[in-house]
Protein backbone atom coordinates (compact mmCIF):
# COMPACT_ATOMS: atom_id res chain seq x y z
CA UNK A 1 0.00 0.00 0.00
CA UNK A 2 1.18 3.48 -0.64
CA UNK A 3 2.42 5.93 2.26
CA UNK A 4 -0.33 8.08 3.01
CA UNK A 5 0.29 11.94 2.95
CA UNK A 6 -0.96 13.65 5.97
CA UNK A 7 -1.47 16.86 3.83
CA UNK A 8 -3.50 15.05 1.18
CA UNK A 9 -6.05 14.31 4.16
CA UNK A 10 -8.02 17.55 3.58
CA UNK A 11 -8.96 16.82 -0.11
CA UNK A 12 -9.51 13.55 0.85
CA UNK A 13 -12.16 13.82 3.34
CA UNK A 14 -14.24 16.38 0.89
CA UNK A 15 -14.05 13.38 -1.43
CA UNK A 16 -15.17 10.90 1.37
CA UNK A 17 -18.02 12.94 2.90
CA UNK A 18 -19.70 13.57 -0.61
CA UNK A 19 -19.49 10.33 -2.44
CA UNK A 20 -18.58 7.35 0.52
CA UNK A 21 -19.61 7.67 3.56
CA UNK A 22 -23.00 5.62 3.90
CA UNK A 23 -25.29 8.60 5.51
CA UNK A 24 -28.65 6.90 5.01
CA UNK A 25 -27.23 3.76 6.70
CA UNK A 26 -25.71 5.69 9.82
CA UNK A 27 -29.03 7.62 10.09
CA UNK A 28 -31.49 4.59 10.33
CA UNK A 29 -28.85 2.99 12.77
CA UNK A 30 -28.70 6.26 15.48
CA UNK A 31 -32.61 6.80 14.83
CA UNK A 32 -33.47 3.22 15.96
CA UNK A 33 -36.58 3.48 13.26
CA UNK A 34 -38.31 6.67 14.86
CA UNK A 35 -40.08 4.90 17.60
CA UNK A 36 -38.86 7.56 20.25
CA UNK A 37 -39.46 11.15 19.55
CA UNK A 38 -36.81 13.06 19.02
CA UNK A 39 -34.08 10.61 20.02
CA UNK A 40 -32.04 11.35 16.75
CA UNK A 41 -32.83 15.03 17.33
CA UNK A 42 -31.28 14.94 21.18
CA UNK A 43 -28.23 12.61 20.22
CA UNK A 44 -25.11 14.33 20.74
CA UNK A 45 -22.00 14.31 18.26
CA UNK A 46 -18.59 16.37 18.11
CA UNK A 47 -16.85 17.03 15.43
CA UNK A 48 -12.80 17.26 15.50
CA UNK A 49 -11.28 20.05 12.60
CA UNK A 50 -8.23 20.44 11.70
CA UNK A 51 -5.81 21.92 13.79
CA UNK A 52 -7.15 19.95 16.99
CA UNK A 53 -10.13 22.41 16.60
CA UNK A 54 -12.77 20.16 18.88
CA UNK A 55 -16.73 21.06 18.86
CA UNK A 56 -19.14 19.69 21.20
CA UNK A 57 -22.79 19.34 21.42
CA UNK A 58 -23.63 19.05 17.83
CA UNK A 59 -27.17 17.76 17.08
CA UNK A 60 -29.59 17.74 14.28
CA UNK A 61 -32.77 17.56 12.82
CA UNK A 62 -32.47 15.10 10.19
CA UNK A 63 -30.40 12.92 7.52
CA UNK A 64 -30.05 15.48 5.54
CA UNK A 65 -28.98 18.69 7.84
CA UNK A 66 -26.13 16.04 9.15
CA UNK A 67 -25.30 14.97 5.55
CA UNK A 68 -24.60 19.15 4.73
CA UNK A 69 -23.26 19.77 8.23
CA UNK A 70 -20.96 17.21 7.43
CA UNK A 71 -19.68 18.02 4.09
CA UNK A 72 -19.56 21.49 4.96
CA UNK A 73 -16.77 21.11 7.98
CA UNK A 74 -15.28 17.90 6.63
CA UNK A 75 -14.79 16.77 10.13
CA UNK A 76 -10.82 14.85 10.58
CA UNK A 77 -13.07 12.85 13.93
CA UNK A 78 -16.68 12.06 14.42
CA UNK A 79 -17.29 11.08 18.11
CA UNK A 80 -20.97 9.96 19.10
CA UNK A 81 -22.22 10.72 22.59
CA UNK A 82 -25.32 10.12 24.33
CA UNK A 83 -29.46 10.50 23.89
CA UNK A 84 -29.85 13.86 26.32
CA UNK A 85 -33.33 15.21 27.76
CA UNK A 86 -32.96 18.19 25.42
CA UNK A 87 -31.26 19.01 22.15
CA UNK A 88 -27.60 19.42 22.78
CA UNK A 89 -26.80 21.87 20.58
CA UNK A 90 -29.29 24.32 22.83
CA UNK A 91 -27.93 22.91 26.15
CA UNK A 92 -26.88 26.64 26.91
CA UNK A 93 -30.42 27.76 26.76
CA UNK A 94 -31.71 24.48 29.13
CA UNK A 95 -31.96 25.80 32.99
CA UNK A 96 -29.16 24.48 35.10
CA UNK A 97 -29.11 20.86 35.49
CA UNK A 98 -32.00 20.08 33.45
CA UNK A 99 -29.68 18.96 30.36
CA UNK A 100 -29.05 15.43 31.37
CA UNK A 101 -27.41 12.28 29.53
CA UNK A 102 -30.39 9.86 29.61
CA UNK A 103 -28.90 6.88 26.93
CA UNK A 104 -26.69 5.46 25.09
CA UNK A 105 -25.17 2.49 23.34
CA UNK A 106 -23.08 0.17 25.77
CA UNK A 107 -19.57 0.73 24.24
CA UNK A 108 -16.52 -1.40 24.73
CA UNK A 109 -13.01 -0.30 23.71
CA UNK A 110 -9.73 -2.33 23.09
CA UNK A 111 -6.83 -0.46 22.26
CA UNK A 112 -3.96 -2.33 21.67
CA UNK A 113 -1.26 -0.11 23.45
CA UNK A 114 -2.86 -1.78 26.89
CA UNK A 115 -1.02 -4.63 25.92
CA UNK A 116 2.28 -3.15 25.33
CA UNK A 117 3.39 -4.80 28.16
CA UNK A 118 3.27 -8.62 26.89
CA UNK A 119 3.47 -8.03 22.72
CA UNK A 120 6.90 -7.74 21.60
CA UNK A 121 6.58 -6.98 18.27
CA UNK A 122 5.25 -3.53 18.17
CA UNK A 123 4.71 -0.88 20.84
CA UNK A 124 2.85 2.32 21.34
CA UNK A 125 0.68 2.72 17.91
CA UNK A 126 2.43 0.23 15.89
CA UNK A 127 0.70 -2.67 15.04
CA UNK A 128 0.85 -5.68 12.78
CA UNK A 129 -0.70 -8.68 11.80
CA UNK A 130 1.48 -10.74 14.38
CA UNK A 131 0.00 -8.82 17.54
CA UNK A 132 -3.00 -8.25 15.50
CA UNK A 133 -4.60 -11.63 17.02
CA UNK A 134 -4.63 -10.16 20.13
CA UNK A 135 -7.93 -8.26 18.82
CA UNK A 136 -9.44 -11.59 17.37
CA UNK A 137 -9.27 -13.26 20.36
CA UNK A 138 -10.83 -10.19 22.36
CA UNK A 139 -13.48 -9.66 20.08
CA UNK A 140 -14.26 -13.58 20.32
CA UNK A 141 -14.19 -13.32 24.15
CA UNK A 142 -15.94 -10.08 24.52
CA UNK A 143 -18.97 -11.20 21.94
CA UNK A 144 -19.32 -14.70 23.29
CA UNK A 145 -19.92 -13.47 26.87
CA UNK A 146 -22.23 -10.42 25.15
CA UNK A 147 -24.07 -12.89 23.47
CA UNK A 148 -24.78 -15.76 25.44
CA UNK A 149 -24.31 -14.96 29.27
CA UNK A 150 -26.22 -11.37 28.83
CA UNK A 151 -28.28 -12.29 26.11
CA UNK A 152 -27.15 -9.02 24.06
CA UNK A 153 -28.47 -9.39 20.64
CA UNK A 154 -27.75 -6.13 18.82
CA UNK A 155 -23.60 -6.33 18.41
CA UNK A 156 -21.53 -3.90 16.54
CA UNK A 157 -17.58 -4.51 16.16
CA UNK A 158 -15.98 -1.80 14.45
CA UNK A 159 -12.18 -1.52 13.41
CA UNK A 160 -10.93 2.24 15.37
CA UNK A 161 -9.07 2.95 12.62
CA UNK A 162 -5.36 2.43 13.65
CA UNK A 163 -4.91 0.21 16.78
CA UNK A 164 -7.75 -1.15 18.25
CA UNK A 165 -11.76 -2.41 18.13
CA UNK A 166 -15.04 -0.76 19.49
CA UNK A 167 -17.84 -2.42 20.31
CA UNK A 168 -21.75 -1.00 20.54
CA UNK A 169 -24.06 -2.93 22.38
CA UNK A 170 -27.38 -1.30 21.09
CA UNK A 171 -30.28 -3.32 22.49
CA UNK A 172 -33.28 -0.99 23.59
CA UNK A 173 -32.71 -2.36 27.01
CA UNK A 174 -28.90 -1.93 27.25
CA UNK A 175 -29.51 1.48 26.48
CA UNK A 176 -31.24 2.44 29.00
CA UNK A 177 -29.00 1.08 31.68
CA UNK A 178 -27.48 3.31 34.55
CA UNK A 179 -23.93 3.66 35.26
CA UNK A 180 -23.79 1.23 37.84
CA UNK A 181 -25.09 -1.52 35.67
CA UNK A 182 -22.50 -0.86 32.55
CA UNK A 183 -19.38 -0.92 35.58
CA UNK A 184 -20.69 -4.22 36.79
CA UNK A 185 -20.64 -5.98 32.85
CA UNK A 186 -17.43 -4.44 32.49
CA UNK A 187 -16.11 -5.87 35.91
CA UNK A 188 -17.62 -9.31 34.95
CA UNK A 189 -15.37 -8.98 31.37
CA UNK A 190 -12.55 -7.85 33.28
CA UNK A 191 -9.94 -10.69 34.53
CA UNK A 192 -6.02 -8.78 33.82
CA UNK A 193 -6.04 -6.14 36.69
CA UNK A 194 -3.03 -3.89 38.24
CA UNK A 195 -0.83 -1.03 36.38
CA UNK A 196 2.42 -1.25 35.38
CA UNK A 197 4.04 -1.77 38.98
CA UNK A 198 1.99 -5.26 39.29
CA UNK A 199 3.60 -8.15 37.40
CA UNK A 200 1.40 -11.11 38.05
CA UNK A 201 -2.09 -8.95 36.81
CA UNK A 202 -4.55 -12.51 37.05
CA UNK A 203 -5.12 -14.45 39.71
CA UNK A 204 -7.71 -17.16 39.62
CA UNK A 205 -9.57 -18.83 42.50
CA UNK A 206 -9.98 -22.48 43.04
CA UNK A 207 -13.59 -22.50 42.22
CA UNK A 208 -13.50 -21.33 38.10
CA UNK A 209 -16.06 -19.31 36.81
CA UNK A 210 -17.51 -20.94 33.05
CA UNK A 211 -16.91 -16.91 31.66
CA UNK A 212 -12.77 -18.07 32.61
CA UNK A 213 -12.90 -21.53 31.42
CA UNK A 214 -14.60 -20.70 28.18
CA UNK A 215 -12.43 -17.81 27.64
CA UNK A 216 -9.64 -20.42 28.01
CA UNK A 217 -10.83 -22.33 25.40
CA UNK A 218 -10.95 -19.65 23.04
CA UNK A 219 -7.27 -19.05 23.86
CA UNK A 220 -5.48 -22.17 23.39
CA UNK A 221 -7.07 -22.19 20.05
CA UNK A 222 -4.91 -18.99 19.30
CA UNK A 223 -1.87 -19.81 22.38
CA UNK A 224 0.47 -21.68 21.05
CA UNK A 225 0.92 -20.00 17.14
CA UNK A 226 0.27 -16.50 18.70
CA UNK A 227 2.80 -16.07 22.11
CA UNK A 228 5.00 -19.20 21.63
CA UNK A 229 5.80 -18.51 17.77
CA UNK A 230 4.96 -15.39 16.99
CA UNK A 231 5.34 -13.21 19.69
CA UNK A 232 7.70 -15.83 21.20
CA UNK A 233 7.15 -14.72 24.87
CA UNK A 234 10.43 -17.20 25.77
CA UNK A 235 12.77 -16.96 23.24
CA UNK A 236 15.70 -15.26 25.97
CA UNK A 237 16.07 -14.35 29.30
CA UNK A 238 14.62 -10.77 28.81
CA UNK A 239 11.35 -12.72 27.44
CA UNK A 240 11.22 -15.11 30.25
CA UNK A 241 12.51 -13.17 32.89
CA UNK A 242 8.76 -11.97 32.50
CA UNK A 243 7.33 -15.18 32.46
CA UNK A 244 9.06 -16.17 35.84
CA UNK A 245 8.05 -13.24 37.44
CA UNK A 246 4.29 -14.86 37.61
CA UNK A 247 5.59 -18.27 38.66
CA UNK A 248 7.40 -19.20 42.24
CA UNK A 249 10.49 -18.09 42.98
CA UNK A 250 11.66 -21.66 44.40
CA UNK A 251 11.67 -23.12 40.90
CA UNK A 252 13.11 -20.15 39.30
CA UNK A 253 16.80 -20.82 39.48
CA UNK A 254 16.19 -24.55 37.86
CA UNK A 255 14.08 -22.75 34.81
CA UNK A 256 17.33 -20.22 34.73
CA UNK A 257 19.67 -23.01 34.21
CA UNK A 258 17.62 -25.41 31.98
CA UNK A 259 15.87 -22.91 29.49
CA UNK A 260 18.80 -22.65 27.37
CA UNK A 261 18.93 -26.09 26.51
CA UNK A 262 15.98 -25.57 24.84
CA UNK A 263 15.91 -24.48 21.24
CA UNK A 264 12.65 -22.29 21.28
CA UNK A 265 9.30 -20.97 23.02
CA UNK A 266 7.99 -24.38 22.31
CA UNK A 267 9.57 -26.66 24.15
CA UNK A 268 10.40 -24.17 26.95
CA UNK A 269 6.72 -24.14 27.55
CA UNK A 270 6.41 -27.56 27.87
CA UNK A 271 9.11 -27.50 30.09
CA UNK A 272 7.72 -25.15 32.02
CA UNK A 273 4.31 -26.52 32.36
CA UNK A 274 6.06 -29.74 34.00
CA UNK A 275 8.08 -27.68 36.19
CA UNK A 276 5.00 -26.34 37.60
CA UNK A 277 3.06 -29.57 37.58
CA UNK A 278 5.46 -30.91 40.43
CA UNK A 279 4.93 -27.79 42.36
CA UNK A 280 2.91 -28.23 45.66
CA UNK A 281 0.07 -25.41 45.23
CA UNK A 282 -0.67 -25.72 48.79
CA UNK A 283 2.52 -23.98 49.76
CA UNK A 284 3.21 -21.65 47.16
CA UNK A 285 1.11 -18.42 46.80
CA UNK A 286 2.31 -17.68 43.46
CA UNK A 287 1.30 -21.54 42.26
CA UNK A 288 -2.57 -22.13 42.57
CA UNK A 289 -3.96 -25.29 40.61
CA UNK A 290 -4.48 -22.78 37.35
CA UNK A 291 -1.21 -21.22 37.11
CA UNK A 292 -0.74 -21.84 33.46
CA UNK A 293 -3.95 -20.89 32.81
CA UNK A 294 -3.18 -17.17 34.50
CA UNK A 295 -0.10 -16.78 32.45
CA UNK A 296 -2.16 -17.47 29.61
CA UNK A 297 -4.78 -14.81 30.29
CA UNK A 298 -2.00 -11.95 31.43
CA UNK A 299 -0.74 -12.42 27.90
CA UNK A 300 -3.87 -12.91 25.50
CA UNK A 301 -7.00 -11.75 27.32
CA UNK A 302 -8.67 -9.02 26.78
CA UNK A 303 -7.89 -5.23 28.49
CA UNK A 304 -10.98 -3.03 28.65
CA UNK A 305 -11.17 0.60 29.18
CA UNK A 306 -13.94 0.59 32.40
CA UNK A 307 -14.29 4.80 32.21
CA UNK A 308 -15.46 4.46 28.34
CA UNK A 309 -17.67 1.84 29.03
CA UNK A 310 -19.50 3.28 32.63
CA UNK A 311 -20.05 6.43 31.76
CA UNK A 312 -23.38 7.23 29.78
CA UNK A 313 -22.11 11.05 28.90
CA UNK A 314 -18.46 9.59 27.34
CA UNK A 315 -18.17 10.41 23.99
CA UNK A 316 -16.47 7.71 21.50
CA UNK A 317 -15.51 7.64 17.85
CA UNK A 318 -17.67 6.80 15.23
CA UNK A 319 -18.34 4.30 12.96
CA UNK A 320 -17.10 5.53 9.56
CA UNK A 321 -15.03 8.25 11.27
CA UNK A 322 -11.79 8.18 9.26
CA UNK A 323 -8.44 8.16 11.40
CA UNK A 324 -6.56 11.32 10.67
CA UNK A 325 -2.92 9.57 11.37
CA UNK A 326 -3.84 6.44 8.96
CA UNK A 327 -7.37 8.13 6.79
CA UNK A 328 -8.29 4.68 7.52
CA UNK A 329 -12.06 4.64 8.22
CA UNK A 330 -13.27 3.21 11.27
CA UNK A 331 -15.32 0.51 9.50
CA UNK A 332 -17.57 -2.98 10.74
CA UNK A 333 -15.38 -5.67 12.16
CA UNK A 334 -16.95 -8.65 11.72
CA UNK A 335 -17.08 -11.05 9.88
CA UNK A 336 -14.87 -10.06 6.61
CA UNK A 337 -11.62 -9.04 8.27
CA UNK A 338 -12.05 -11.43 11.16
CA UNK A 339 -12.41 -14.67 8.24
CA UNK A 340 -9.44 -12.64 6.71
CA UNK A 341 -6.99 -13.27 9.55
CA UNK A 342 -8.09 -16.83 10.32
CA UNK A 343 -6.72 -17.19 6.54
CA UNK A 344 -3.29 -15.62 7.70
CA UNK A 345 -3.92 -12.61 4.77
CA UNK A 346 -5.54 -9.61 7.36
CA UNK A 347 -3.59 -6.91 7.40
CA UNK A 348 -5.00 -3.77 10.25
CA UNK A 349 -3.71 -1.43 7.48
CA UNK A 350 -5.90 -2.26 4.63
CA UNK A 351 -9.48 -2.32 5.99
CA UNK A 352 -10.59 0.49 4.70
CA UNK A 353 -8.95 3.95 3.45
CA UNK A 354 -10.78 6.93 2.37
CA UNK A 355 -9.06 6.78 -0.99
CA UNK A 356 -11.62 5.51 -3.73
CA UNK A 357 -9.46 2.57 -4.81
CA UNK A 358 -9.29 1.29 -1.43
CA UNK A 359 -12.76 1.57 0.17
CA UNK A 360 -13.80 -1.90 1.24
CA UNK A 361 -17.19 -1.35 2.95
């Protein structure tokens, strides 16, 4: 693909917001068919301009006034918020405290610099197809649980347009839920806790919940190709220094002295794994009966954001909102790019970029 030119961005997006991006589509999505008066109306959008310019509280009438809005300011970021009690772009005429957030989509969001910490490939924004499974299996985790332990039927995955996924839960119900609710789901998703001080971030109890042990499964389908070949978490002692931080300390000097007789990730693994096996769990804190299963989920599970998804007023990126760094659009996940990278040919990069020849949606 060619290098894109920041400065060809502005041209670009006049080209994108008249002839590609699918207005009627986004409209009958955010107005849920007209059954609730005004909810289009009282949805609240921002606009990002160039320059960092940033505008809040944008609402409108109709397809059409946000189809010229749009092509008029050729926004570089479209970020949707919530459903409020009154139009937002008159919240300065609403008496104080009346203008309240009343609903919104449940979002989820997985950026992939969270994992910077266990990827060794890329760091910071970079990305490629080799940490890029990270996102499968997240999105696989994450929609599973959505699907069949809330019963969430309404799923959109969308591609952020440079290093991670969204996800909008948009069931009339899940709407409508408070705060307090959307923390708790997130909580329940959440298993890889502690910031960069903590090294061992999972730690199981003896009695497995079946959201673990079928997010396990999921894993080892992706485990052993992912972190033991590609990302090959214990291919020398910086790698594995890592590793051993999670296990005891009394069998760390033996791993120090018999890893490098092993030729790869592979078969230090294995060795591992039987290490641990002949470890008495009872007397090690570090070494409970899942242990391999906790190193597993530090280094493939998913890392949610909790403040994007709890909060009913947080504003997040659009669907079809093109990236300004990559002018890649931000464009439905599932299921063509997903098939693509269980065929070994997805590349993040080519999903979808504003320029004609490469639009994919």
């Amino acid at each position: 693909m060619e290098t894109f030119d920041p400065a060809e961005l502005p041209e670009l997006l006049k080209l994108y917001y008249r002839r590609l991006f699918p207005y009627a589509q986004y409209y009958r999505w955010l107005n849920y068919g007209g059954v609730i008066k005004n909810y289009f109306q009282n949805r609240e959008f921002s606009f990002t301009l160039k320059d960092d310019i940033y505008i809040r509280y944008q609402s409108f009438n109709n397809q059409s006034e946000l189809e010229k809005e749009m092509q008029k300011m050729n926004p570089y970021k479209i970020d949707i918020g919530a459903v409020y009690s009154h139009r937002p772009n008159q919240h300065n005429t609403v008496k104080l405290g009346a203008f309240q957030a009343q609903e919104k989509e449940l979002v989820f969001d997985i950026d992939m610099t969270d994992y910077d910490d266990v990827r060794r490939c890329c760091s910071s924004a970079d990305i490629c197809s080799k940490c890029w499974t990270l996102m499968t299996m997240a999105i696989r985790i994450i929609d599973r649980a959505l699907k069949e332990d809330f019963g969430f039927k309404h799923r959109l995955w969308v591609y952020s347009g440079r290093r991670g996924v969204h996800c909008w839960v948009c069931d009339e119900s899940v709407r409508k839920l408070s705060s307090a609710v959307r923390s708790g789901i997130v909580e329940y998703l959440s298993l890889v806790k502690g910031g960069q001080d903590v090294k061992k971030k999972v730690h199981l109890s003896e009695k497995i919940h079946p959201f673990v042990s079928k997010s396990i499964n999921i894993i080892k389908k992706y485990f052993q190709e992912y972190a033991l070949v590609d990302q090959d978490i214990l291919e020398n002692k910086e790698s594995w220094d890592k590793i051993l931080a999670l296990v005891p300390e009394t069998i760390h000097e033996t791993l120090q002295q018999n890893f490098p007789k092993y030729h790869n990730s592979l078969q230090r693994w294995e060795y591992l794994m039987k290490a641990i096996s002949l470890q008495d769990s009872t007397k090690n804190d570090k070494c409970g009966p899942y242990l391999e299963w906790e190193i597993m989920l530090q280094y493939c599970f998913p890392r949610l954001d909790i403040n994007v998804s709890k909060g009913i007023n947080h504003l997040l990126k659009s669907p079809f909102s093109v990236h300004p760094k990559t002018a890649l659009s931000a464009v439905n996940w599932m299921p063509f790019p997903l098939m693509m990278r269980e065929k070994k040919e997805m590349k993040p990069n080519l999903i979808s970029n504003v320029e004609p020849e490469r639009i994919f949606f």
